[in-house]
PDB file of N, CA and C in Angstrom:
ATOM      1  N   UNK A   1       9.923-242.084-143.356  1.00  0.00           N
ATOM      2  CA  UNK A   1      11.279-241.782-143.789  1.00  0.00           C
ATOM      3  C   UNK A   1      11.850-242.948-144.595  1.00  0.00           C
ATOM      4  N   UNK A   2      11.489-243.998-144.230  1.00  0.00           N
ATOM      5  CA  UNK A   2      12.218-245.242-144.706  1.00  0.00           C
ATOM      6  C   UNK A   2      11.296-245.332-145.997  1.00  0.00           C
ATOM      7  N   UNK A   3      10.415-245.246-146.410  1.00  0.00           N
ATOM      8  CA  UNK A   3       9.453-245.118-147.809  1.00  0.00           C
ATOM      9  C   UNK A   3       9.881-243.838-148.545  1.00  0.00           C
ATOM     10  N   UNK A   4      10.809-243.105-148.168  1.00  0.00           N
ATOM     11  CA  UNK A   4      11.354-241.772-149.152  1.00  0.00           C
ATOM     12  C   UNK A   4      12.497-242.185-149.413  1.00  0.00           C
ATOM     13  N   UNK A   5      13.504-243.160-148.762  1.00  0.00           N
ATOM     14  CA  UNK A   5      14.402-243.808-149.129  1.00  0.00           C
ATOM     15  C   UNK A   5      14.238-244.368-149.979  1.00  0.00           C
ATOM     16  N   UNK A   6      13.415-245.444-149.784  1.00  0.00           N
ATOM     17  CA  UNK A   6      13.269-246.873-150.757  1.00  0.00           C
ATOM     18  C   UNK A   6      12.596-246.365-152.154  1.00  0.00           C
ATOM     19  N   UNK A   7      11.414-245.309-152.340  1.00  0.00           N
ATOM     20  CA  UNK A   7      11.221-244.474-153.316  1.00  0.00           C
ATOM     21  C   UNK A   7      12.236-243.741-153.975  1.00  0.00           C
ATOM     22  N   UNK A   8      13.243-243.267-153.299  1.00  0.00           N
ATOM     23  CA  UNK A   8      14.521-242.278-153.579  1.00  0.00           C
ATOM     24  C   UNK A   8      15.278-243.421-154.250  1.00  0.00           C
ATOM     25  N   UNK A   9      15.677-244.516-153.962  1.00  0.00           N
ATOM     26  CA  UNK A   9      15.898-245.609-154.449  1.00  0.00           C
ATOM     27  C   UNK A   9      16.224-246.062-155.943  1.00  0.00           C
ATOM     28  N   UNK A  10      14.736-246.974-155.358  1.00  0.00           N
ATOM     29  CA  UNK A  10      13.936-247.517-156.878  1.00  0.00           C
ATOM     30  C   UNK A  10      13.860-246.079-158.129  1.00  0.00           C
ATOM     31  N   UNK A  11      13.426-244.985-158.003  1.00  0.00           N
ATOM     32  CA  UNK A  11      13.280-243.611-158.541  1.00  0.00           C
ATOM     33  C   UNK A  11      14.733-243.553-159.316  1.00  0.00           C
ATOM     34  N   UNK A  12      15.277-243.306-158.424  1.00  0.00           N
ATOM     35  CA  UNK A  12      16.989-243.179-159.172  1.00  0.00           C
ATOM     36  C   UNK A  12      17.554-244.155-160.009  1.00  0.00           C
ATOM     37  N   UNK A  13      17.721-245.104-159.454  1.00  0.00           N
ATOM     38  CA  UNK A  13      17.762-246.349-160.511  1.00  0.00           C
ATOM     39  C   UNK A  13      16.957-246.569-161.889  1.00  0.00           C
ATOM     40  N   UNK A  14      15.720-246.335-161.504  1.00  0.00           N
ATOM     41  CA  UNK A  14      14.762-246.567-162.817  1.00  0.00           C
ATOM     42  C   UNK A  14      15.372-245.446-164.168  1.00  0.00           C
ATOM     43  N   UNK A  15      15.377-244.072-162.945  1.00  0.00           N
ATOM     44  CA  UNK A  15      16.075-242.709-163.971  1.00  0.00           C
ATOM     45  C   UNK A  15      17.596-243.229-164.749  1.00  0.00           C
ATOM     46  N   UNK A  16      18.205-244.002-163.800  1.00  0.00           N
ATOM     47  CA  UNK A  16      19.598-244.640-164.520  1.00  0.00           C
ATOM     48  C   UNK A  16      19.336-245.346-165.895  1.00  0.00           C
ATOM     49  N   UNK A  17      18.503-246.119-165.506  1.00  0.00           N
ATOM     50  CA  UNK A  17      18.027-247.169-166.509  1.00  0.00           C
ATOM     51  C   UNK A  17      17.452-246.778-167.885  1.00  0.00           C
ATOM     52  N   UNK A  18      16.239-246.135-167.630  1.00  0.00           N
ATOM     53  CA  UNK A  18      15.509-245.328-168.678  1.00  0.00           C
ATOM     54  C   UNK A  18      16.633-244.075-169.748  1.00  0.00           C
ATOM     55  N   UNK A  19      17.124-243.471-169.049  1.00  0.00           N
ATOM     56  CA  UNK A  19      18.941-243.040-169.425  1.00  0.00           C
ATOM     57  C   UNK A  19      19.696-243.734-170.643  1.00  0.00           C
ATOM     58  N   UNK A  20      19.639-244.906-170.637  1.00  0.00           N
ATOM     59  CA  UNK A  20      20.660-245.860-170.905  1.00  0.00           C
ATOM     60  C   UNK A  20      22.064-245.570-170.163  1.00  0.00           C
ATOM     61  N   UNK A  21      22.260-245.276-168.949  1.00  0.00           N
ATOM     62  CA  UNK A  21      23.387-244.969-168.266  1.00  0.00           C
ATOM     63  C   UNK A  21      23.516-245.638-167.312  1.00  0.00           C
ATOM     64  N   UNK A  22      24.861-245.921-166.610  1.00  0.00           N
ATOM     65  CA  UNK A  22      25.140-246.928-165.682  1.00  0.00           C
ATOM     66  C   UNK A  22      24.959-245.647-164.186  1.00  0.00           C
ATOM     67  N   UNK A  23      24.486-244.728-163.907  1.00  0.00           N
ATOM     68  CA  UNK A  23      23.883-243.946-162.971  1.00  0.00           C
ATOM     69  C   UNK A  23      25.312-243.150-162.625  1.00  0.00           C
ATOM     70  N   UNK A  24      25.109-242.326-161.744  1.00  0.00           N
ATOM     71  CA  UNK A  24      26.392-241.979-160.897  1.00  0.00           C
ATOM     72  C   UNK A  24      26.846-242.497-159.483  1.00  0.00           C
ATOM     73  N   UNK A  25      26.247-243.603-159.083  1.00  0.00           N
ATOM     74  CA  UNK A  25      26.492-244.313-158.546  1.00  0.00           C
ATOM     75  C   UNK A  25      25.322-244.528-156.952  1.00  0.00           C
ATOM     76  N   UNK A  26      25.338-245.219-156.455  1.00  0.00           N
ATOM     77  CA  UNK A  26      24.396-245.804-155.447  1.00  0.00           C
ATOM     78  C   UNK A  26      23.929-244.645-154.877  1.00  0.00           C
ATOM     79  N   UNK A  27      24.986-243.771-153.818  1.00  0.00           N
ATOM     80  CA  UNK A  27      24.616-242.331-153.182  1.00  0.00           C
ATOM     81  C   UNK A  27      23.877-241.626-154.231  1.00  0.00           C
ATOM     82  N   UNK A  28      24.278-240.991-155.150  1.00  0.00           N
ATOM     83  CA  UNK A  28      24.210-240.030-155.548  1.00  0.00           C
ATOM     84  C   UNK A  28      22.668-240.285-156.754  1.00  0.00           C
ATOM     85  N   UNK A  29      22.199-241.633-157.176  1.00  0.00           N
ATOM     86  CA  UNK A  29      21.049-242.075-157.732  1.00  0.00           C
ATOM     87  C   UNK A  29      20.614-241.977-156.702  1.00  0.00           C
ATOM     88  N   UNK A  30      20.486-242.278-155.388  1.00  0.00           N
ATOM     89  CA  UNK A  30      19.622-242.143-154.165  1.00  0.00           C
ATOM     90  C   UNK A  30      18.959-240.659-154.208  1.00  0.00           C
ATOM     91  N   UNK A  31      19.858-239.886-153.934  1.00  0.00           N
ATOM     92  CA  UNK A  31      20.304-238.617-153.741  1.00  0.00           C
ATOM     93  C   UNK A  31      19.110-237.908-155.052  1.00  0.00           C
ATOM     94  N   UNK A  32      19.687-238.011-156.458  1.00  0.00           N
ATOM     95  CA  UNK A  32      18.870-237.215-157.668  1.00  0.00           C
ATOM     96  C   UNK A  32      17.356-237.903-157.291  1.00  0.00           C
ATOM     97  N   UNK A  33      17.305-239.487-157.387  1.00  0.00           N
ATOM     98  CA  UNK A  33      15.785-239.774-156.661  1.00  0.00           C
ATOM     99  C   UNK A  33      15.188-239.097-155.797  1.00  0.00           C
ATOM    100  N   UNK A  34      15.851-238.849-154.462  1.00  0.00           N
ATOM    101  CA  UNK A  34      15.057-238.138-153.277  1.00  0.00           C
ATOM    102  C   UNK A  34      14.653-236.473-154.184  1.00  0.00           C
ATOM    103  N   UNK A  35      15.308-236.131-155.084  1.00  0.00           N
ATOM    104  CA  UNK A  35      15.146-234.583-155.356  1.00  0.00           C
ATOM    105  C   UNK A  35      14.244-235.026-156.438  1.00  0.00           C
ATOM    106  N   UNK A  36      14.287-235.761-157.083  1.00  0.00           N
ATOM    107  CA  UNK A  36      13.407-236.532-158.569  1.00  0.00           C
ATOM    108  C   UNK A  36      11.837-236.111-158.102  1.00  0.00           C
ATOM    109  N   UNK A  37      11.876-237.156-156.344  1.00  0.00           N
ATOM    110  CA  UNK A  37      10.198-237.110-155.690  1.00  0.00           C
ATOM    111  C   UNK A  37       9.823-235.648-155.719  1.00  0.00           C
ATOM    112  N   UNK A  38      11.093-234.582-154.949  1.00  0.00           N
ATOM    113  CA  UNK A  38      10.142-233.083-155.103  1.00  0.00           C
ATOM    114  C   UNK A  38       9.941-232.794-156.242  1.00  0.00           C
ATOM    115  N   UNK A  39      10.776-232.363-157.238  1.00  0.00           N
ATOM    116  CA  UNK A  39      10.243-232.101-158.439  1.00  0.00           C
ATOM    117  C   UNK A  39       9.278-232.314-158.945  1.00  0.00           C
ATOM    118  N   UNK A  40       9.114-233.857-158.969  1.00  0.00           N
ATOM    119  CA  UNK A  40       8.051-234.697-159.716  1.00  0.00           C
ATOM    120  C   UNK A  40       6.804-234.147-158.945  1.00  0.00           C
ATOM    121  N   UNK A  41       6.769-233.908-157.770  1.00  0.00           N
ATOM    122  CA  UNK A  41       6.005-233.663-157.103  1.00  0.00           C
ATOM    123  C   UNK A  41       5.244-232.434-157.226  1.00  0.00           C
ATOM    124  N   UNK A  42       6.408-231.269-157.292  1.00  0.00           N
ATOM    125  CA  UNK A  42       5.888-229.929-157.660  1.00  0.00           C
ATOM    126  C   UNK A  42       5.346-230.002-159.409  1.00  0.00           C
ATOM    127  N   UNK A  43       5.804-230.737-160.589  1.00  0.00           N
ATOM    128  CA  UNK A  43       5.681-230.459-161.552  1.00  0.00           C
ATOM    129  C   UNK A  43       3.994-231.156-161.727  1.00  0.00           C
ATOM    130  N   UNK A  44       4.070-232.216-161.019  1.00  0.00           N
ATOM    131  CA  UNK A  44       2.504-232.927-160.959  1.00  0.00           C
ATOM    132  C   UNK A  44       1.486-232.021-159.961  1.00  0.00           C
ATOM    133  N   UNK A  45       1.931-231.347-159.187  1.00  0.00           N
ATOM    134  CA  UNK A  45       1.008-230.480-158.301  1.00  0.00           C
ATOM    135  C   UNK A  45       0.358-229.547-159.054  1.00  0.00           C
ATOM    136  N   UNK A  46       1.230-228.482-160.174  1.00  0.00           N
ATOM    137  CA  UNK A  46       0.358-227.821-160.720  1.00  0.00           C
ATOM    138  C   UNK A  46      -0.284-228.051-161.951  1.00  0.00           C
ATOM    139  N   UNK A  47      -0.130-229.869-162.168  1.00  0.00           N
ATOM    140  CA  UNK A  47      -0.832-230.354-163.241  1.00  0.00           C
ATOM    141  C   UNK A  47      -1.926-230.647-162.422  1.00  0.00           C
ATOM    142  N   UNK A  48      -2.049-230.977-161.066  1.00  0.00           N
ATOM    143  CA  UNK A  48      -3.442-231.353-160.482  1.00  0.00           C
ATOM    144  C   UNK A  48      -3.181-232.948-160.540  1.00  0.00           C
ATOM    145  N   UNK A  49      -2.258-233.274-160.392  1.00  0.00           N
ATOM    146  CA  UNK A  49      -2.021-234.601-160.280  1.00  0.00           C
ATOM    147  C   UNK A  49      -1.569-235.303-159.290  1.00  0.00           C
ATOM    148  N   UNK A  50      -2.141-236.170-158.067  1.00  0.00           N
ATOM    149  CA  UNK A  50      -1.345-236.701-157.303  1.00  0.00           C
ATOM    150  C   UNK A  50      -0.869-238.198-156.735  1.00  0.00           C
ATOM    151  N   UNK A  51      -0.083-239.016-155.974  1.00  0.00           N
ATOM    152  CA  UNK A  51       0.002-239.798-155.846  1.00  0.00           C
ATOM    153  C   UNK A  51      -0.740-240.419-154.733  1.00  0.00           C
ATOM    154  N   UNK A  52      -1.273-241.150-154.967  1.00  0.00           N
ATOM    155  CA  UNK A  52      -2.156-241.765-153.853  1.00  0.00           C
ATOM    156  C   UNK A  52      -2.013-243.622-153.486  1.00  0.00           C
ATOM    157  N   UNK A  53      -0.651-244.066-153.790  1.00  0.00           N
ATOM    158  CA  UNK A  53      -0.745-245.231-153.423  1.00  0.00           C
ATOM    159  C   UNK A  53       1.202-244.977-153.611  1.00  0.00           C
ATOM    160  N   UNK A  54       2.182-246.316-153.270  1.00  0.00           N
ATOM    161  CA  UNK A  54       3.510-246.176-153.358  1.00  0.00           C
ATOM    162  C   UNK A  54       4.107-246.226-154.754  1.00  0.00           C
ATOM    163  N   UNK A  55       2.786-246.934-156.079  1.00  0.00           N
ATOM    164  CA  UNK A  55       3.267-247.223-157.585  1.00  0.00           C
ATOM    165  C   UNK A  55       3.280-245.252-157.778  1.00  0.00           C
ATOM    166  N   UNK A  56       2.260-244.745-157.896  1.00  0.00           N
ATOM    167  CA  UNK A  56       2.033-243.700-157.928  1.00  0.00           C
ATOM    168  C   UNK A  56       3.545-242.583-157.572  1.00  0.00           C
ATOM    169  N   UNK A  57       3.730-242.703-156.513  1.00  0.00           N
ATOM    170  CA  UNK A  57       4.672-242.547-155.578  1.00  0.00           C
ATOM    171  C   UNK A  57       6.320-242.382-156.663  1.00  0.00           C
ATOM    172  N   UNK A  58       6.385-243.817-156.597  1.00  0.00           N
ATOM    173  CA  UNK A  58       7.531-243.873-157.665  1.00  0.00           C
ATOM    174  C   UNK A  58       7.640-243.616-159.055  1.00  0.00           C
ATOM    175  N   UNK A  59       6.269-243.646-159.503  1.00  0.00           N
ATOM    176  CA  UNK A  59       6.191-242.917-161.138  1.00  0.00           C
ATOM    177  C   UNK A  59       6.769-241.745-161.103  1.00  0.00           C
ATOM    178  N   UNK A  60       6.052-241.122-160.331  1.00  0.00           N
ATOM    179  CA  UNK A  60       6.384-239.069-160.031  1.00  0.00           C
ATOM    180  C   UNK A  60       7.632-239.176-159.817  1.00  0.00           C
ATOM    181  N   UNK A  61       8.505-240.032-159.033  1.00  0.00           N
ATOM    182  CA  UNK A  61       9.562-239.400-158.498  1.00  0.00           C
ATOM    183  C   UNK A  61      10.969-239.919-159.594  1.00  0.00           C
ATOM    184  N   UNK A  62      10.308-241.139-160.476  1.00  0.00           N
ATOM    185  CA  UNK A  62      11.045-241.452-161.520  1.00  0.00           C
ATOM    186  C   UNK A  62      10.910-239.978-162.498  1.00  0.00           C
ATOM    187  N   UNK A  63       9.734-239.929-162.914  1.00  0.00           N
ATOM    188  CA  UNK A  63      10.099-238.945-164.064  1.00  0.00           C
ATOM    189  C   UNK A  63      10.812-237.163-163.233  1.00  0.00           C
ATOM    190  N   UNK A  64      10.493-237.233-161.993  1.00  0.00           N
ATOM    191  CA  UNK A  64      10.975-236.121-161.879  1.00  0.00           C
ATOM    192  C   UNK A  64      13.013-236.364-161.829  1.00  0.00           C
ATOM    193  N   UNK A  65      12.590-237.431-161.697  1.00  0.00           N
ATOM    194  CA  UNK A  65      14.846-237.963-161.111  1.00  0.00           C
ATOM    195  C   UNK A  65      15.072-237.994-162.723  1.00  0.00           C
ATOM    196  N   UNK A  66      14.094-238.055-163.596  1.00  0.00           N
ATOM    197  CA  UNK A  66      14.407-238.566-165.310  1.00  0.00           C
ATOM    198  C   UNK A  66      14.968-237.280-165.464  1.00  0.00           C
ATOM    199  N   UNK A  67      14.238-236.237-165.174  1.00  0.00           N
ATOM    200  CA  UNK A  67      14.295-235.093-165.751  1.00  0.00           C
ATOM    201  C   UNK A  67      15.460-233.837-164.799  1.00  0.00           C
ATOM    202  N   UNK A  68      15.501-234.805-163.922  1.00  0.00           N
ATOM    203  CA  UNK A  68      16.936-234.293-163.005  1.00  0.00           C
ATOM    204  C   UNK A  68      18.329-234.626-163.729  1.00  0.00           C
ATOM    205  N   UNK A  69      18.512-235.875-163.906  1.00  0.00           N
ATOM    206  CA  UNK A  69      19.399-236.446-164.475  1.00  0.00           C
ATOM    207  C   UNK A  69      19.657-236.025-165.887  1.00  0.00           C
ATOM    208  N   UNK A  70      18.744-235.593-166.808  1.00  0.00           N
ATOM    209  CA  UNK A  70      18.974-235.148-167.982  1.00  0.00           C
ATOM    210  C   UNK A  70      19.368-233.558-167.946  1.00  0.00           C
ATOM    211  N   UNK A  71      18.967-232.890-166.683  1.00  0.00           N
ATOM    212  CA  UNK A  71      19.182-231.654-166.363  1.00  0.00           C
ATOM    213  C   UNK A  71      20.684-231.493-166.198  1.00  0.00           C
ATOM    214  N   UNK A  72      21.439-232.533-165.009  1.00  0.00           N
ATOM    215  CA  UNK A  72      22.648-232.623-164.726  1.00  0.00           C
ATOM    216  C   UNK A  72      23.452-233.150-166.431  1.00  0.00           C
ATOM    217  N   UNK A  73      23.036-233.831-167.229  1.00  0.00           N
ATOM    218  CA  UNK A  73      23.563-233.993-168.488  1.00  0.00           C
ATOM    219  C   UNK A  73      24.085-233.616-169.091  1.00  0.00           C
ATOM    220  N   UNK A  74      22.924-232.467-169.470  1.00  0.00           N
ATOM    221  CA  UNK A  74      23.119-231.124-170.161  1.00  0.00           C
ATOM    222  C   UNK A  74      24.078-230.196-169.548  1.00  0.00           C
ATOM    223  N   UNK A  75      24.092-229.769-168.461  1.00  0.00           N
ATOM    224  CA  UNK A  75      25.098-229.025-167.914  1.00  0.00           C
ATOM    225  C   UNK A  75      27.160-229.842-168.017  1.00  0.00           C
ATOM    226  N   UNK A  76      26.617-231.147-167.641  1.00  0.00           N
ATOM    227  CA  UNK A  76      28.093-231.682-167.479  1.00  0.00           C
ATOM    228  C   UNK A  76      28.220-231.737-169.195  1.00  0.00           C
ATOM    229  N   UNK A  77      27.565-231.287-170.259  1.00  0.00           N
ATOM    230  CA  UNK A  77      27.997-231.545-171.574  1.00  0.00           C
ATOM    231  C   UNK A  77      28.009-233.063-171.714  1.00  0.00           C
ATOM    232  N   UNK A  78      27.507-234.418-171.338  1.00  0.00           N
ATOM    233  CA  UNK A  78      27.347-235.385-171.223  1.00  0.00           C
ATOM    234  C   UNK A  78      26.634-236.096-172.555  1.00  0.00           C
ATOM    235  N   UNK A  79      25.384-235.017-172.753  1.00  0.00           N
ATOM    236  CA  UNK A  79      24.484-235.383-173.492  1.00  0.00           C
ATOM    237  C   UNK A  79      25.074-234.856-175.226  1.00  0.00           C
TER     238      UNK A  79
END
């Protein structure tokens, strides 16, 4: 549990960063991270792709929080 945090984390933040955006704040980058990992997770599953170490781990769950965050973007008219 405490490694889906700290992944949920680092994940969200990185998605802030890569963004050029100052995030939506601590919770809620936590928060799109923890949902970043499923995504990333499901979108790499039916590529046949998986994570097998914690770098691994946080790649997937960055690009899936990347692609969360640009999702929420688009909707708030942001982008």
């Amino acid at each position: 549990m405490f490694e889906w945090i700290l992944v949920g984390l680092i994940s969200g933040w990185l998605a802030g960063k890569i963004l050029n955006g100052n995030g939506y704040g601590m919770m809620c980058d936590i928060g799109l991270g923890l949902l970043g990992g499923v995504i990333g997770g499901m979108i790499f599953e039916v590529l046949g792709v998986r994570a097998h170490n914690f770098v691994g781990s946080i790649l997937m769950s960055t690009s899936g929080a990347t692609a969360l965050v640009i999702a929420t973007r688009i909707i708030r008219d942001e982008i």
